[in-house]
N, C-alpha and C. Protein backbone atom coordinates (compact mmCIF):
# COMPACT_ATOMS: atom_id res chain seq x y z
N UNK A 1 -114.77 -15.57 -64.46
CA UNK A 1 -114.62 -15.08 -63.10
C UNK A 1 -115.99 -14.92 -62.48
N UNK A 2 -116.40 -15.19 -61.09
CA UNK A 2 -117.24 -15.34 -60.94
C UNK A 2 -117.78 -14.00 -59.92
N UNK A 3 -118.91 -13.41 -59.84
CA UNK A 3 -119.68 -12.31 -59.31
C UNK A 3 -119.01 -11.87 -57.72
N UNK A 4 -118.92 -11.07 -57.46
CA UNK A 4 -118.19 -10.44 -56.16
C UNK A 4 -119.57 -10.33 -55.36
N UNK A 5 -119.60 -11.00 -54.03
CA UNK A 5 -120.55 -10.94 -53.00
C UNK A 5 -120.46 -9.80 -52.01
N UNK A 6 -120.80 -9.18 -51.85
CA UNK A 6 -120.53 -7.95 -50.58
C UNK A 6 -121.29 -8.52 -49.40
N UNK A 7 -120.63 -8.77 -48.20
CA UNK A 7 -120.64 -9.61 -46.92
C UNK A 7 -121.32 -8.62 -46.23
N UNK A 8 -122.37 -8.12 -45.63
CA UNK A 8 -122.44 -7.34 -44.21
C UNK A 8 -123.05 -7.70 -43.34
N UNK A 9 -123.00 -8.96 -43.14
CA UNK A 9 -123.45 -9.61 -41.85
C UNK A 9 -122.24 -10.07 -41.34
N UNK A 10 -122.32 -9.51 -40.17
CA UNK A 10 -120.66 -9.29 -39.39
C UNK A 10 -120.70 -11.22 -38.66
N UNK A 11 -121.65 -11.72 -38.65
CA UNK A 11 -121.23 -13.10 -38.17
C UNK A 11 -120.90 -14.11 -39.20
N UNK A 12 -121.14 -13.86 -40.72
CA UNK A 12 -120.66 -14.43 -41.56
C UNK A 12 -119.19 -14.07 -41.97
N UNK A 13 -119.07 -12.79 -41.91
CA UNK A 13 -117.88 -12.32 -42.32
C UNK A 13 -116.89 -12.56 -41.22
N UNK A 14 -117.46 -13.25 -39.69
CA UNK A 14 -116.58 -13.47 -39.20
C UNK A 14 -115.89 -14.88 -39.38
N UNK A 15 -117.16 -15.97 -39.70
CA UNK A 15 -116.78 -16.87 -40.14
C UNK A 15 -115.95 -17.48 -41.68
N UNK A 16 -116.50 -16.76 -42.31
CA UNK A 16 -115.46 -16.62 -43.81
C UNK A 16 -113.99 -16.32 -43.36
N UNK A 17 -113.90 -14.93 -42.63
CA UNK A 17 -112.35 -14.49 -42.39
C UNK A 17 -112.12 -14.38 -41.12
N UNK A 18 -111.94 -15.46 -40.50
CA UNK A 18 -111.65 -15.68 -38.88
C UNK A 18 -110.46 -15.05 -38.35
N UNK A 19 -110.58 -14.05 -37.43
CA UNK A 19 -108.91 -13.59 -36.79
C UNK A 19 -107.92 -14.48 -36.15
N UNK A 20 -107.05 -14.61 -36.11
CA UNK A 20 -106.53 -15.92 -35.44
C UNK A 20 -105.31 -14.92 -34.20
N UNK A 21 -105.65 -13.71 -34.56
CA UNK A 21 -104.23 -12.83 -33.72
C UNK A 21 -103.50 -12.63 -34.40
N UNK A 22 -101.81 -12.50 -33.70
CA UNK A 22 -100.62 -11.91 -34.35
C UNK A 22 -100.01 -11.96 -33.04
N UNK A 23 -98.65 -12.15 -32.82
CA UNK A 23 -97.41 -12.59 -32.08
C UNK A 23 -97.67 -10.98 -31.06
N UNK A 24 -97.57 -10.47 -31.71
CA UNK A 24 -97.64 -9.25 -30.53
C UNK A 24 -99.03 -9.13 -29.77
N UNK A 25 -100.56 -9.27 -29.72
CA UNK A 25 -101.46 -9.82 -29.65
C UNK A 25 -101.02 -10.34 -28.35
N UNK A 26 -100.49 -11.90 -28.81
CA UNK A 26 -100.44 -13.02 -27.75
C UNK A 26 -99.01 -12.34 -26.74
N UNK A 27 -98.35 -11.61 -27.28
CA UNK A 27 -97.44 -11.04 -26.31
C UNK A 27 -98.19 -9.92 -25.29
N UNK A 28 -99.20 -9.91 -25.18
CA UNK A 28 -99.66 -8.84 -24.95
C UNK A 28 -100.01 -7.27 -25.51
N UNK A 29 -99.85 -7.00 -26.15
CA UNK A 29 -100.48 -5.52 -27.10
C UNK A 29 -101.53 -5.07 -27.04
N UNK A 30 -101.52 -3.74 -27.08
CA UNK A 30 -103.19 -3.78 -27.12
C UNK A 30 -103.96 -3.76 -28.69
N UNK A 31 -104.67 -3.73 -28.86
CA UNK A 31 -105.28 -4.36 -30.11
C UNK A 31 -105.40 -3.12 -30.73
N UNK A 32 -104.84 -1.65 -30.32
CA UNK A 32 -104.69 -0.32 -30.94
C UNK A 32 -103.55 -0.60 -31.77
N UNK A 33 -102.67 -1.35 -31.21
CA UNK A 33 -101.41 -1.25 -32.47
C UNK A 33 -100.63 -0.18 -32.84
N UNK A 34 -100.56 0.98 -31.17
CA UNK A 34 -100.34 1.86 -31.88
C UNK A 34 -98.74 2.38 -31.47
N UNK A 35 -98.52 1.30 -30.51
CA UNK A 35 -97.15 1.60 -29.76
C UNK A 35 -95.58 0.73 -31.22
N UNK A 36 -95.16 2.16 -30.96
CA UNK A 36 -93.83 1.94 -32.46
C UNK A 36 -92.41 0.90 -31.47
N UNK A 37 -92.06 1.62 -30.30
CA UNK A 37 -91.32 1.05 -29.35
C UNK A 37 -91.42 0.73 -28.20
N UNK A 38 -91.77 -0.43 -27.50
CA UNK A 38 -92.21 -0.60 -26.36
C UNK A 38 -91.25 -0.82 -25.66
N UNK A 39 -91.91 -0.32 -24.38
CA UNK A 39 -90.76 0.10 -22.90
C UNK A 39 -90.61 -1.87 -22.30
N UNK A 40 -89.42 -1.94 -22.10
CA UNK A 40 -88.62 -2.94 -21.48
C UNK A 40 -88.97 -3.47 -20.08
N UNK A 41 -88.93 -4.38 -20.10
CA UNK A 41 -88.90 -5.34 -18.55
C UNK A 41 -88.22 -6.55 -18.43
N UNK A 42 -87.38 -7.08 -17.49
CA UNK A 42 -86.70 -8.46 -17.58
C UNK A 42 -88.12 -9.44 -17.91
N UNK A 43 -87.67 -10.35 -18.09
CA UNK A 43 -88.26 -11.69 -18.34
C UNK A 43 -88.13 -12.27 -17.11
N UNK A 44 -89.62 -12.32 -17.02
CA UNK A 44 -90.33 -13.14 -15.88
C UNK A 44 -90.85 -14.02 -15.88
N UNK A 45 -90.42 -15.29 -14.92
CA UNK A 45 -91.71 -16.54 -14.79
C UNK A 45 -92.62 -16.80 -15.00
N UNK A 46 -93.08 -15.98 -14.02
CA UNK A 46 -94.44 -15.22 -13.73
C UNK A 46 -95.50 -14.73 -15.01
N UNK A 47 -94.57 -14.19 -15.74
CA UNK A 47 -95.31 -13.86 -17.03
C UNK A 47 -96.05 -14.71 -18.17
N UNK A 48 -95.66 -15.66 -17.46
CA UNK A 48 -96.39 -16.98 -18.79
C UNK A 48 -96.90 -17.78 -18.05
N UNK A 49 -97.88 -17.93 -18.64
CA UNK A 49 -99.50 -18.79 -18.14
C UNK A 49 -98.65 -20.86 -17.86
N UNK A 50 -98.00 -21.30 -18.57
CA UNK A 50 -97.40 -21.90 -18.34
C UNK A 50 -96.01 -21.99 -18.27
N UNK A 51 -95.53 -21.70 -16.89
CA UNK A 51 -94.01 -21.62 -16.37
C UNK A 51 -93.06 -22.55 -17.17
N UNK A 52 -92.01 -21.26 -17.71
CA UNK A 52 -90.89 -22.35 -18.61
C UNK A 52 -90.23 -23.45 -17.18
N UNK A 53 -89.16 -23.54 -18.17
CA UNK A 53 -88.17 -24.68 -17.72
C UNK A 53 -87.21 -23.89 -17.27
N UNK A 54 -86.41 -24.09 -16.17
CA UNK A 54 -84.97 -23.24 -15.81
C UNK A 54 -84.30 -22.97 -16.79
N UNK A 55 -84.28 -24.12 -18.18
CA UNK A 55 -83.33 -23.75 -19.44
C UNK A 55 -83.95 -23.07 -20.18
N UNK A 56 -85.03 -22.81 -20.63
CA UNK A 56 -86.22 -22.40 -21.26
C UNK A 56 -85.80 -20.57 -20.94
N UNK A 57 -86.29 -20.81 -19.72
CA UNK A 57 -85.91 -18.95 -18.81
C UNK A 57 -84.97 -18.29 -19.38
N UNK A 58 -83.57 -19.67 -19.04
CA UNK A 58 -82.04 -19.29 -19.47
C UNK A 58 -82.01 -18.85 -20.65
N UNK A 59 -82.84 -19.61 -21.58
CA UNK A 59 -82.50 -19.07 -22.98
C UNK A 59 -83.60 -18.29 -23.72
N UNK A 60 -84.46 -17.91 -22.88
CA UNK A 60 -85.00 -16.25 -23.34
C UNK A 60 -84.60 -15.02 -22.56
N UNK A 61 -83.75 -15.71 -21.37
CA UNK A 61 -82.82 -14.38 -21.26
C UNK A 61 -82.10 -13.95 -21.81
N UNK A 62 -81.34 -15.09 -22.86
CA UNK A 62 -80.10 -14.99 -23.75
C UNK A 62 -80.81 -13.68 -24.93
N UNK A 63 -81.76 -14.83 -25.38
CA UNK A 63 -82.19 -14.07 -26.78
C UNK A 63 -83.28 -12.52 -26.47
N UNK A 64 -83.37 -12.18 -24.97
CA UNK A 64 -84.01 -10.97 -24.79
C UNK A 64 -83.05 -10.39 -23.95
N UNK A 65 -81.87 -10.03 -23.88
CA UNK A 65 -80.95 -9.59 -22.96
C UNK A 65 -81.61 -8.05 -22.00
N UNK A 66 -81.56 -7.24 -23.19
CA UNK A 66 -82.58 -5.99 -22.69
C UNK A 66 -84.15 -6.29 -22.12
N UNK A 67 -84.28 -7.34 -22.21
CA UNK A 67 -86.37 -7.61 -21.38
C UNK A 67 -86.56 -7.90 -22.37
N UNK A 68 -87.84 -8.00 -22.40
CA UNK A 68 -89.09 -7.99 -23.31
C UNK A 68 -89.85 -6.94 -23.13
N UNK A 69 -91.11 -6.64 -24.29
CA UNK A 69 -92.15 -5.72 -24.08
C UNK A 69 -92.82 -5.55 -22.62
N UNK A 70 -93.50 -4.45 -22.41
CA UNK A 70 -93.85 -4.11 -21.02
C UNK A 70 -95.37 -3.50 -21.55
N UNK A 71 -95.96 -4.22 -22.12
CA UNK A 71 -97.29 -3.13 -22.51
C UNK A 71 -97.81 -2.78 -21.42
N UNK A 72 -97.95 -3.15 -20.13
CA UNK A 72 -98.84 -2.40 -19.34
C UNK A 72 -98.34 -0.75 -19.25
N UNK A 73 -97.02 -0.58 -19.97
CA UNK A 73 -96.53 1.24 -19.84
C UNK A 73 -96.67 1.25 -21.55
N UNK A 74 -96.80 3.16 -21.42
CA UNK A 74 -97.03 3.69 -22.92
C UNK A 74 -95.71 3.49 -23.71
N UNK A 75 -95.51 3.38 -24.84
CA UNK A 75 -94.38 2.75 -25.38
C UNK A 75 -93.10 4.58 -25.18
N UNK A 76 -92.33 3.33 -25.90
CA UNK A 76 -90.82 4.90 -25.63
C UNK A 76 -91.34 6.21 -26.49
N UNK A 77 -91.28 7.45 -25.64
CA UNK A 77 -91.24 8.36 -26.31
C UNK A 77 -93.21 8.82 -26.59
N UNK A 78 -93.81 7.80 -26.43
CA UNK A 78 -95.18 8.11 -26.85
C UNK A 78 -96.19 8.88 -25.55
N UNK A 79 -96.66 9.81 -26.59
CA UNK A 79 -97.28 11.02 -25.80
C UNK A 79 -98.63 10.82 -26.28
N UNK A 80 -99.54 11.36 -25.23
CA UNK A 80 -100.93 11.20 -25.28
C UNK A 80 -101.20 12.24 -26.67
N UNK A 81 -102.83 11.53 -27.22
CA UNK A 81 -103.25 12.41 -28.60
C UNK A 81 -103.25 13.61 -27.74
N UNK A 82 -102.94 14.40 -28.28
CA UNK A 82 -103.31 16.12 -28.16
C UNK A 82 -105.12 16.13 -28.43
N UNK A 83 -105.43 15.77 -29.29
CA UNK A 83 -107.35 15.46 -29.47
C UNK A 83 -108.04 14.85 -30.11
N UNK A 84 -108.71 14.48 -30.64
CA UNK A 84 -109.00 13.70 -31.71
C UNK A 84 -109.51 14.35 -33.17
N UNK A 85 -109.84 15.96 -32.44
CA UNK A 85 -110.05 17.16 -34.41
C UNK A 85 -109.03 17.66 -34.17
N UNK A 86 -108.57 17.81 -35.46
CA UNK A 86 -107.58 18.94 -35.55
C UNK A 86 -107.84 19.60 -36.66
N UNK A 87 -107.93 21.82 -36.36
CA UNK A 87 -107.96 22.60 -37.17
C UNK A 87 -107.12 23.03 -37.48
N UNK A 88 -106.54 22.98 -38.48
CA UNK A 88 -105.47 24.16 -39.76
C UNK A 88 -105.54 25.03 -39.65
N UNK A 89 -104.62 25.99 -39.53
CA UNK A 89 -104.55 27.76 -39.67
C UNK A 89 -104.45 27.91 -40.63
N UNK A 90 -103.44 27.09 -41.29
CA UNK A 90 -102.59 27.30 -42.82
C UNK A 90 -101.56 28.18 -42.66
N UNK A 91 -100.93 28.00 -41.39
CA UNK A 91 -99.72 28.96 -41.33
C UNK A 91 -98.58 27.74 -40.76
N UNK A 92 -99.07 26.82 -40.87
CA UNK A 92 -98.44 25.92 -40.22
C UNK A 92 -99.05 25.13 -38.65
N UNK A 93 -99.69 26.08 -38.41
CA UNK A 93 -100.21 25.93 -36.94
C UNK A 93 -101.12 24.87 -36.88
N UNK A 94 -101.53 24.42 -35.24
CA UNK A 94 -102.49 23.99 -35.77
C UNK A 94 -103.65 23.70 -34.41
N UNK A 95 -104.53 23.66 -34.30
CA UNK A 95 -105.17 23.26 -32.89
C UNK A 95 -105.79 22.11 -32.51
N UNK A 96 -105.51 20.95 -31.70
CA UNK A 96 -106.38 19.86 -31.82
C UNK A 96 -107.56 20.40 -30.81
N UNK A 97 -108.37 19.71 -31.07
CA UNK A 97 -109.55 19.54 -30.29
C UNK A 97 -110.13 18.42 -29.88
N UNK A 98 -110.90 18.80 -28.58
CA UNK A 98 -111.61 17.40 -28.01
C UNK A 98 -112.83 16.88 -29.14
N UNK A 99 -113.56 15.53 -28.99
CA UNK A 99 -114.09 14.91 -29.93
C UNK A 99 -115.28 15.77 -29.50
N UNK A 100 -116.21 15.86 -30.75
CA UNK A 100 -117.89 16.59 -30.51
C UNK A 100 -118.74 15.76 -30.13
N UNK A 101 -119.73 15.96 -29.51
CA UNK A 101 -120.53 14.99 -29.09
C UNK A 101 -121.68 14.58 -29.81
């Protein structure tokens, strides 16, 4: 087996392990990854860089009956961080706090 290299030149390591994306990515997402259920919108024309076909439309209306994703809104149910520290009471409690500078 041969010797393990440790990479930290971030332009090699980009070229060794190139990102190529992920389906949600190219659907729009934001690259936080952090939305569990995203809020709904019909399927639009408009929405794709190259306009389907009338049958094309027809049949991602079929297979998206409820819309598609809407990332420009916060997903279902998702609430802003409370802070980015959070202190323990140890009673259960707890306090977030804003980040330190």
């Amino acid at each position: 087996m041969g010797a393990i290299e440790k990479v930290t030149d971030q332009e090699r390591c980009r070229k060794l392990f190139p990102f190529a994306g992920d389906a949600r990515l190219a659907a729009g997402a934001p690259p936080a990854d952090d939305v569990f259920k995203c809020a709904l919108k019909p399927v639009d024309m408009a929405d794709y860089k190259i306009a389907p076909t009338t049958e094309r439309l027809a049949q991602l209306k079929q297979i998206f009956p409820d819309g598609v994703c809407d990332y420009s809104k916060p997903g279902v149910e998702q609430a802003p961080l409370a802070g980015t520290w959070v202190s323990f009471k140890g009673d259960g409690e707890f306090t977030a706090l804003e980040p330190r500078p």
